[in-house]
Protein backbone atom coordinates (compact mmCIF):
# COMPACT_ATOMS: atom_id res chain seq x y z
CA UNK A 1 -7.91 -12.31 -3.96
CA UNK A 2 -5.44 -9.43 -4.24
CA UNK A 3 -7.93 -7.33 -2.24
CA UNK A 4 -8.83 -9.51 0.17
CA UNK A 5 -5.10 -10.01 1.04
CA UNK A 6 -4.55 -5.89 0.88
CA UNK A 7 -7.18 -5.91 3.59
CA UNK A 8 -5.52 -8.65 5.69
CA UNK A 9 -1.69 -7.44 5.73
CA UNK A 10 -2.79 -3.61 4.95
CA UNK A 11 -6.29 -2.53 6.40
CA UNK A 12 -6.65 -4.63 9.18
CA UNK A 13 -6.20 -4.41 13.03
CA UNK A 14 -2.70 -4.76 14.53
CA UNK A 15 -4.82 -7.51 16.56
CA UNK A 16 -6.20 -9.57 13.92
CA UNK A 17 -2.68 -9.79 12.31
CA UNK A 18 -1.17 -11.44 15.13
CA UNK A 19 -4.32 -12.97 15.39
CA UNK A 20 -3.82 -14.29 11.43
CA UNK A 21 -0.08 -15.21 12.80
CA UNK A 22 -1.12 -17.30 15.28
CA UNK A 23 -3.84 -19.30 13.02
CA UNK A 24 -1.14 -19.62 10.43
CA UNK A 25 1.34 -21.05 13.04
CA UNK A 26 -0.75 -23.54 14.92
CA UNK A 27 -1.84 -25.81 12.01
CA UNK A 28 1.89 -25.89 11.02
CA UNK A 29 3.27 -26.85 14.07
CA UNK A 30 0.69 -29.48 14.90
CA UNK A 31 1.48 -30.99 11.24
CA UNK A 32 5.46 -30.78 12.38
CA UNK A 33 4.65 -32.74 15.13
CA UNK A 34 3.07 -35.05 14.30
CA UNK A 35 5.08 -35.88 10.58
CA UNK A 36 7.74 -36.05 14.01
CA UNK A 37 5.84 -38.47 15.66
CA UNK A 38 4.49 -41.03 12.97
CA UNK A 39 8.53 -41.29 12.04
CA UNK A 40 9.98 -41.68 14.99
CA UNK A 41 7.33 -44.72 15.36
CA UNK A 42 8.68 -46.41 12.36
CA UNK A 43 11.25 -49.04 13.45
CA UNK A 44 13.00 -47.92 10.01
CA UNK A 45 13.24 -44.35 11.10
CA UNK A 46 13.79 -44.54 14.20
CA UNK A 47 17.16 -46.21 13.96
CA UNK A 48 18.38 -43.19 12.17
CA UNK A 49 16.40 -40.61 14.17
CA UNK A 50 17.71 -39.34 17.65
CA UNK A 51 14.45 -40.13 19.13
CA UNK A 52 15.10 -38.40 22.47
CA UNK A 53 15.33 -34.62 20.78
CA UNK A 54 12.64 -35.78 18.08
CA UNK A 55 9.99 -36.18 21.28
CA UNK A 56 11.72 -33.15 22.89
CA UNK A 57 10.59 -31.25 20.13
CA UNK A 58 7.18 -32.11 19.81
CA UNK A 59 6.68 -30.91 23.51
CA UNK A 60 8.41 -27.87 22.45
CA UNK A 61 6.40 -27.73 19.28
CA UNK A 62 2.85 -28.08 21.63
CA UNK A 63 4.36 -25.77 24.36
CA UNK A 64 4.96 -23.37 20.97
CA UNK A 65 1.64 -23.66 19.94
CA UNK A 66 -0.14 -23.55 23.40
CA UNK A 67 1.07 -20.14 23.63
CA UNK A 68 -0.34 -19.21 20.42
CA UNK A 69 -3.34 -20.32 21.38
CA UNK A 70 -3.33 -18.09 24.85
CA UNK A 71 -2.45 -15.08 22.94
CA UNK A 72 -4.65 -15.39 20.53
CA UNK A 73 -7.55 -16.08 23.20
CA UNK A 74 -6.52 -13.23 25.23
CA UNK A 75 -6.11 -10.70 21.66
CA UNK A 76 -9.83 -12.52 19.89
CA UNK A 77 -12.32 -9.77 22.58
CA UNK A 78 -9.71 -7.33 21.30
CA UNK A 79 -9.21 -7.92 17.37
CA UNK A 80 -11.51 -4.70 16.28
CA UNK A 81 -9.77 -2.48 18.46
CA UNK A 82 -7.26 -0.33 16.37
CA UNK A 83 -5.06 0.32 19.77
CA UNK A 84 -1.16 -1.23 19.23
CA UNK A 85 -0.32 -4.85 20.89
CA UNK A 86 3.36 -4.62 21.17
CA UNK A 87 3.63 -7.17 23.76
CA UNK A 88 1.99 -10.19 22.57
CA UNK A 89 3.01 -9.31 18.89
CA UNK A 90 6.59 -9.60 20.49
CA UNK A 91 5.42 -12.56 21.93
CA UNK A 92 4.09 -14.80 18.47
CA UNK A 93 7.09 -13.39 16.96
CA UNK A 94 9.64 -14.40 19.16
CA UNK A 95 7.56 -17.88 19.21
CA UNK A 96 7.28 -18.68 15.64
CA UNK A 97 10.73 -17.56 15.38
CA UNK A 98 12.05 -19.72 18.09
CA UNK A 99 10.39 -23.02 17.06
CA UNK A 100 11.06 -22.94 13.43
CA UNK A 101 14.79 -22.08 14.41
CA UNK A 102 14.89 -25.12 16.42
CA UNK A 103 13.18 -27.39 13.67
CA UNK A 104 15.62 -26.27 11.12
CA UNK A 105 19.06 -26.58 13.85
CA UNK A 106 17.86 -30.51 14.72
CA UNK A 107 18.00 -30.99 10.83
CA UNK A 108 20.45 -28.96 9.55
CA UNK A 109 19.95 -25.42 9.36
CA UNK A 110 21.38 -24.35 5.72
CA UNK A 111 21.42 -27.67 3.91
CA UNK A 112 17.98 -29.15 4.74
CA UNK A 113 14.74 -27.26 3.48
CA UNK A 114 13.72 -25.81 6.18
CA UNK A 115 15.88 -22.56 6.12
CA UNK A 116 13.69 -21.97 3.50
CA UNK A 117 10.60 -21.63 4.94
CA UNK A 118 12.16 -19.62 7.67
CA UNK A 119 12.97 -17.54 5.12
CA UNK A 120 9.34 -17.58 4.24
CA UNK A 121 8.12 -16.64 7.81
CA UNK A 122 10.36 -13.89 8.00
CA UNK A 123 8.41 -12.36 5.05
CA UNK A 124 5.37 -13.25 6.51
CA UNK A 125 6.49 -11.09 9.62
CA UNK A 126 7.74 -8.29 7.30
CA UNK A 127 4.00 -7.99 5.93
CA UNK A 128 2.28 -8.20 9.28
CA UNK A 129 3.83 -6.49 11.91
CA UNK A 130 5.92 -3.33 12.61
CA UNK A 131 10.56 -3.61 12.53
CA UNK A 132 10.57 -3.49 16.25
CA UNK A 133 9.29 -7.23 17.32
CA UNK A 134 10.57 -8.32 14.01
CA UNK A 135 14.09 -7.18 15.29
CA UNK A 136 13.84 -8.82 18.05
CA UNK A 137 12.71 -12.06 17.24
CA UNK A 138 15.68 -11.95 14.25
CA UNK A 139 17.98 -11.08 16.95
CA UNK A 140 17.11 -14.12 18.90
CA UNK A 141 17.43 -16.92 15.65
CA UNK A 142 20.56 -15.31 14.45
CA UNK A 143 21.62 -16.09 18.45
CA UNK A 144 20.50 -19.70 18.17
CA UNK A 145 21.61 -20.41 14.63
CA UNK A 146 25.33 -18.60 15.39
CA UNK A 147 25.34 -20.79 18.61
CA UNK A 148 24.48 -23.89 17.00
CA UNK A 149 27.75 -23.39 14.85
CA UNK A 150 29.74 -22.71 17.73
CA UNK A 151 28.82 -25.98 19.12
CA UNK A 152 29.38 -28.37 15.97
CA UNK A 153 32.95 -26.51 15.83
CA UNK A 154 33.66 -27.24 19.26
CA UNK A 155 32.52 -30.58 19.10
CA UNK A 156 29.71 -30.25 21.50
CA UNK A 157 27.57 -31.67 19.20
CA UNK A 158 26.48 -32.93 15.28
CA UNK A 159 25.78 -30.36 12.66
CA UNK A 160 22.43 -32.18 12.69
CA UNK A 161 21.23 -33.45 15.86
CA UNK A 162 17.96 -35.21 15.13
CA UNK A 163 19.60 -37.68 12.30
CA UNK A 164 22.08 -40.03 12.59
CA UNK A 165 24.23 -41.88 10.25
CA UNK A 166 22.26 -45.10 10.03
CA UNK A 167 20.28 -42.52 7.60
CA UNK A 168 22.11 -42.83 4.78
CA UNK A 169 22.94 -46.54 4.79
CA UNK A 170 18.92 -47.59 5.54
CA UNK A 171 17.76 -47.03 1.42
CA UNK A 172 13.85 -46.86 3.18
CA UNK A 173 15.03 -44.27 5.94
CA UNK A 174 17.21 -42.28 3.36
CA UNK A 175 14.20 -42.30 0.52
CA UNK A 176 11.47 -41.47 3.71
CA UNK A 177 14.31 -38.72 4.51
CA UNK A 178 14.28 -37.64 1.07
CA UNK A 179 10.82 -37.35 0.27
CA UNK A 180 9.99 -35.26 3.73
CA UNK A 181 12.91 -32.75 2.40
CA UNK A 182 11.32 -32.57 -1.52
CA UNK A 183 8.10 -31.87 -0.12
CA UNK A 184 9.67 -29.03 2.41
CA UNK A 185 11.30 -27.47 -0.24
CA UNK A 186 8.32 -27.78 -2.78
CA UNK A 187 6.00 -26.21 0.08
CA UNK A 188 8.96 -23.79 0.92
CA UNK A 189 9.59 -22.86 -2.64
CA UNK A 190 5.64 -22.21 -3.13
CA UNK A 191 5.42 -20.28 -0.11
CA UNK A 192 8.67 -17.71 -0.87
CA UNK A 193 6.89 -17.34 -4.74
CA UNK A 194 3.79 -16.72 -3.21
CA UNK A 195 5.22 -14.06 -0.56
CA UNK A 196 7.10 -12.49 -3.19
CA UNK A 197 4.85 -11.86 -5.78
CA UNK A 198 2.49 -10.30 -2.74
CA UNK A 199 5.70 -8.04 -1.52
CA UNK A 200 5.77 -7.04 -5.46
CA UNK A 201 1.99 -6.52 -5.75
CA UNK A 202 2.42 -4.67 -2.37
CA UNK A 203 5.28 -2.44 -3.54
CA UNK A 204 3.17 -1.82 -6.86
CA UNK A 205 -0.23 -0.93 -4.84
CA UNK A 206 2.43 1.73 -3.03
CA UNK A 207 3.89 3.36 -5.78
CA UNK A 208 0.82 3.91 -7.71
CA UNK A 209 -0.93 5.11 -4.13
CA UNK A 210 2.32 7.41 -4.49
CA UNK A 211 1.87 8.59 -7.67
CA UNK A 212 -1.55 9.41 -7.14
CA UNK A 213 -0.66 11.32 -3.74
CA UNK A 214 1.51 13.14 -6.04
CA UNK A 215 -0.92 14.44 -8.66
CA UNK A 216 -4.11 14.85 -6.70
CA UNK A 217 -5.12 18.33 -4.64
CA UNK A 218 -6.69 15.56 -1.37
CA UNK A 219 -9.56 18.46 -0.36
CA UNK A 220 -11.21 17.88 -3.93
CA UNK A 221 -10.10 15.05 -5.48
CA UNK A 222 -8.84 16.65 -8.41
CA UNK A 223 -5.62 16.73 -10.22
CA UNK A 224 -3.10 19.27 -8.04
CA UNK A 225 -0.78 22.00 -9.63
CA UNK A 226 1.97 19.77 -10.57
CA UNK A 227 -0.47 17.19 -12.64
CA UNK A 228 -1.53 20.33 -14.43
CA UNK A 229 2.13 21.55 -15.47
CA UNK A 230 2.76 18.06 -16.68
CA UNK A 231 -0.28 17.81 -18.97
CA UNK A 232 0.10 21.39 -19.62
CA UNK A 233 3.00 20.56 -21.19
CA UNK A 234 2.12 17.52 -22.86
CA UNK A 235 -0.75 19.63 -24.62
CA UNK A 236 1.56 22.24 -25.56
CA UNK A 237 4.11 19.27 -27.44
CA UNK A 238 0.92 17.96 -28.63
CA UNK A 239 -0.40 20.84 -30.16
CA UNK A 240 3.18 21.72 -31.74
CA UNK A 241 2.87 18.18 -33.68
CA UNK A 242 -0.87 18.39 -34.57
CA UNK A 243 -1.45 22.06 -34.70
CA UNK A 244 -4.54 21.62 -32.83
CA UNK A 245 -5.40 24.40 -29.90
CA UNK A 246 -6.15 23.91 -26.76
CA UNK A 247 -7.79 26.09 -24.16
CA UNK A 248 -6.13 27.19 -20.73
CA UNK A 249 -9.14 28.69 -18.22
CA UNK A 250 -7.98 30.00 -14.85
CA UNK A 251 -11.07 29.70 -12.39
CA UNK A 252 -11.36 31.94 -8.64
CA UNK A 253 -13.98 31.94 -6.80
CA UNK A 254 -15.18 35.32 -5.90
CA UNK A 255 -14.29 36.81 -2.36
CA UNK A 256 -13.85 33.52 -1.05
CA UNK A 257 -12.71 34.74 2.18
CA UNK A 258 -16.11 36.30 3.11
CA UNK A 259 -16.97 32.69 3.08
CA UNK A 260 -14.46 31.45 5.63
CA UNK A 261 -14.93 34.52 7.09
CA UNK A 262 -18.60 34.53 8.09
CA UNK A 263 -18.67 30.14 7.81
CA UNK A 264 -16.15 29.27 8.94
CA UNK A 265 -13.22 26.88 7.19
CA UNK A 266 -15.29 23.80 7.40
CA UNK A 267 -17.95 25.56 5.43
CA UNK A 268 -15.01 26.65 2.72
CA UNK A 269 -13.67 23.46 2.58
CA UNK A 270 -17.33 22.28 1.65
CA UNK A 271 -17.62 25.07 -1.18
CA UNK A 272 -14.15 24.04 -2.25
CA UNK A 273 -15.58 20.60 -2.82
CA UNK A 274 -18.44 21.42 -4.42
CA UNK A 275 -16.94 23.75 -6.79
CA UNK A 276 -14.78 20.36 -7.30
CA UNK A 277 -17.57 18.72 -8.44
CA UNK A 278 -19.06 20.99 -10.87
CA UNK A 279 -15.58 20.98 -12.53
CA UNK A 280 -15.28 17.48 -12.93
CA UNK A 281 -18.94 17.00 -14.27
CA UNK A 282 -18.96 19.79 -16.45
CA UNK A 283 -15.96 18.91 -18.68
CA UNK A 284 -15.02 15.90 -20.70
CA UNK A 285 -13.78 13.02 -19.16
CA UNK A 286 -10.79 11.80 -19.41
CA UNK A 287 -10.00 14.22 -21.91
CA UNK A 288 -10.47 17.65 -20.39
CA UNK A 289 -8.46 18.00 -16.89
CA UNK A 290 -9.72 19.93 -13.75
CA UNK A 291 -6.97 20.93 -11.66
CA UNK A 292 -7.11 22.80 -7.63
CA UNK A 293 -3.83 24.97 -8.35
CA UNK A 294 -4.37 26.87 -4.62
CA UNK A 295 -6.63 28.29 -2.26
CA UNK A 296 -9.75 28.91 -4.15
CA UNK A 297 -8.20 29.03 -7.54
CA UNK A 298 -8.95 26.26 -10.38
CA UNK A 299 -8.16 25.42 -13.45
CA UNK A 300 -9.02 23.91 -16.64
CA UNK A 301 -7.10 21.99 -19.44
CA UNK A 302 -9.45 21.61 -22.59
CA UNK A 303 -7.57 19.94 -25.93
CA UNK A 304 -8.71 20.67 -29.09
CA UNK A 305 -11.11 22.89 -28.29
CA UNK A 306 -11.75 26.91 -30.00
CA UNK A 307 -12.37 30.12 -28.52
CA UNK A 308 -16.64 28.91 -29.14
CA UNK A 309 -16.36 25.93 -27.40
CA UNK A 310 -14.36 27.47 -24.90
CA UNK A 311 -16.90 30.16 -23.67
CA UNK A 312 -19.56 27.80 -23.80
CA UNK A 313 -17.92 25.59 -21.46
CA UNK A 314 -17.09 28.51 -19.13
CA UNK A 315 -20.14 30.18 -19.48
CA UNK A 316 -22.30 26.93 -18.77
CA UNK A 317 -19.87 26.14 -15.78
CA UNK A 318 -20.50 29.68 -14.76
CA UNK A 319 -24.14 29.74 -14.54
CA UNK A 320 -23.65 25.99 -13.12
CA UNK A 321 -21.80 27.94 -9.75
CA UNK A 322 -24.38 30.21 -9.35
CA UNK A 323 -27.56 28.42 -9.13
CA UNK A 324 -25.81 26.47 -6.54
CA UNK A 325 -26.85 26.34 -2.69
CA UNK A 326 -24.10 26.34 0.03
CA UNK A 327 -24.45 26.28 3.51
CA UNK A 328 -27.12 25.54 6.01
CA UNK A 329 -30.72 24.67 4.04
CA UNK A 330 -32.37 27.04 6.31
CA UNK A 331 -30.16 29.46 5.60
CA UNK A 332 -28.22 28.95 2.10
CA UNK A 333 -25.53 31.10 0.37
CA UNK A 334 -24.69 31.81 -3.41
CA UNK A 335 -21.19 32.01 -4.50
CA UNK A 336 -19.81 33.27 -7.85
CA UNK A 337 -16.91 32.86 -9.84
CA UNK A 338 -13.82 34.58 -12.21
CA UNK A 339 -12.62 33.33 -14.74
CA UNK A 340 -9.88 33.84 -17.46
CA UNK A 341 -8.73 31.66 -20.15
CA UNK A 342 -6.15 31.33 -23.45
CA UNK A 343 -6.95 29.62 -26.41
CA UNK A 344 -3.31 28.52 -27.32
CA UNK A 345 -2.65 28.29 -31.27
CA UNK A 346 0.65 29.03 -30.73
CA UNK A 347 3.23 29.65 -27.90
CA UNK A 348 4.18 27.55 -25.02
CA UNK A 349 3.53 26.71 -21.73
CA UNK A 350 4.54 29.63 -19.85
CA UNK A 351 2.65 31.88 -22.26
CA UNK A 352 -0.29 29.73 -21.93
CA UNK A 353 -0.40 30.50 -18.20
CA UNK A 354 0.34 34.55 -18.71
CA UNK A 355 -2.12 35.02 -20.63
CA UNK A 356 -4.85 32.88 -19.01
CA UNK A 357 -3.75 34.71 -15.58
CA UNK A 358 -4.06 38.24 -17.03
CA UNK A 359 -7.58 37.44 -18.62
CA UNK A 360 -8.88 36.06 -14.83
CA UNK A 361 -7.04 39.41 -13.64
CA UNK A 362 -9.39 41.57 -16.11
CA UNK A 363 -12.20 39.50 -15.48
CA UNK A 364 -11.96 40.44 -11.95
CA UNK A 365 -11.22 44.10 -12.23
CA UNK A 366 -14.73 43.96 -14.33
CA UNK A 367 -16.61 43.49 -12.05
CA UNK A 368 -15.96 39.63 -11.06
CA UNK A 369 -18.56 36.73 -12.15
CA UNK A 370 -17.38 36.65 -15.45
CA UNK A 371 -15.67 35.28 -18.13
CA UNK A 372 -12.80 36.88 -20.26
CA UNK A 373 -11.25 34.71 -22.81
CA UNK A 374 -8.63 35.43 -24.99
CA UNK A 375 -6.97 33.66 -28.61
CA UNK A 376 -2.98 33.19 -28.33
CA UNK A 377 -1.96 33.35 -31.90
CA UNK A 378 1.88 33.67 -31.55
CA UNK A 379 5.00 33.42 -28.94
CA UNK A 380 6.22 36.59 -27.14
């Protein structure tokens, strides 16, 4: 459910949410008018209705939905194109807006159920559309609404203009009038839980998309330079309570800019990847960490593991690299790579990344495609 709704208000079309608007709308109004109707039939009711604005309304309440229904015919050839639709989002906003307004003003805007639901629409509007229609069509209810109060003050006319006072002394009208505003609010009420437990589940969705923005390199998919630090550290705090090493490996790959050079970005990109890949299926998951710290540089966070285990891993992730193909099949390339690593009995999290950096630097000025680990036995 939670998915389908994320690709509703999130993933789709700017069309096929005023298109979801305007199928949401219709039905409502339709069942407005014609809960309208049936009670202003009722000799009971219609005593202690002002029948003239409750048929006024249910033109207004068809001539609402009739332009719904032209929108959304002119917007259905449309709905898969991604292209904005300011204009006739304006349009169902300012609609919906205006309709509900006047439903809530002929009943009593803040003491009948109603203003609830408005409430409810205006969240709906929040999760579909952009701030700019929404403005507009806010601008325009807060109009009617503050006029509407300028009128009962003056005397123009009652605070409620669709009831009149043979409602409360008719005990049929008043319980009909009753039960029509308990099942408005219990609708209402559902609707607002609904709408904010989806703004919450929304907001959630964001801040782990967020999060994970935060911590991810987005070329390779794997955890960034700041993610590393952070479990860096963690390791180090872990290791100072267990006494357990861990092993810091800095990875390059070897004069990378031959490759961009000669291939072009794209191409690097690709090799960037790649080299992504045989990180993350070479180590263990989720408890080793692979880590794109910049350019062509990698790294690798191994808990608990010795100097052995260590230069097994590199050396098998070594001879992974260079049996791999990049490039055009016709026409492949081979690629090599550095690298330098700590295994961390002692120190902390600076040290770990000194002395992993100076092993990649003499595994480099070796020769390159190599590995030159090192054991960190105590703080300098």
């Amino acid at each position: 459910m939670r998915a389908l709704l994320e690709r509703l208000l999130v993933s789709s079309t700017p069309a096929r949410r005023v298109l979801l608007a305007v199928g949401a709308s219709v039905p409502f109004f339709l069942l407005m008018g014609v809960v309208h109707r049936q009670a202003a039939r009722e000799p009971f009711m219609a005593a202690a209705l002002n029948v003239g604005l409750v048929e006024a309304t249910q033109w207004l309440l068809l001539l609402a939905c009739a332009i719904n229904l032209l929108v959304g015919l002119w917007l259905w050839p449309h709905r898969d194109a991604g292209a904005p639709c300011p204009g006739s989002t304006l349009v169902v906003c300012v609609n919906v807006g205006a309709a509900y307004t006047l439903v809530a003003v002929l009943s009593g805007p803040y003491t009948s159920p109603p203003s609830i639901v408005l409430i409810g629409i205006l969240l709906v509007g929040v999760l579909l559309f952009e701030p700019a229609p929404l403005r507009v069509a806010a601008l325009l209810c807060t109009l009617g609404l503050v006029g509407h109060d300028v009128g009962v003050l003056a005397g123009w006319w009652p605070y409620a203009p669709a009831l009149r006072e043979a409602l409360f002394d008719d005990p049929v009208a008043a319980a009909a009038w009753q039960g029509w505003r308990t099942l408005v609010f219990v609708v209402g009420g559902a609707v607002l839980m609904a709408l904010g437990g989806l703004l919450f589940a929304r907001l959630e969705s964001l801040h782990r998309q967020l999060d994970a923005l935060s911590h991810t390199d987005p070329l390779t998919g794997l955890a960034n330079r700041r993610r590393l630090m952070e479990a860096l550290e963690a390791e180090v705090a872990r290791r100072r309570r267990t006494g357990q090493a861990f092993c810091l490996v800095l990875m390059d790959a070897d004069h990378f800019k031959r490759v961009n050079d000669t291939w072009g970005h794209l191409q690097g990109d690709a090799v960037l990847c790649a080299l992504g890949q045989v990180l993350m299926a070479g180590v263990r998951s989720p408890t080793d960490l692979a880590a794109r710290i910049g350019g062509e540089e990698f790294a690798l966070l191994l808990p608990d593991t010795g100097l052995e285990e260590a230069e097994a891993v590199c050396a098998r992730l070594r001879a992974t690299v260079a049996r791999q193909r990049f490039g055009d099949p016709l026409a492949p390339f081979t690629l090599t790579v550095s690298m330098g690593g700590a295994v961390c009995e002692a120190g902390d999290a600076r040290q770990a990344l000194r002395e992993a950096d100076q092993q990649l630097y003499l595994a480099k000025a070796l020769g390159r495609d190599r590995v030159c680990l090192r054991r960190v036995q105590g703080a300098v």
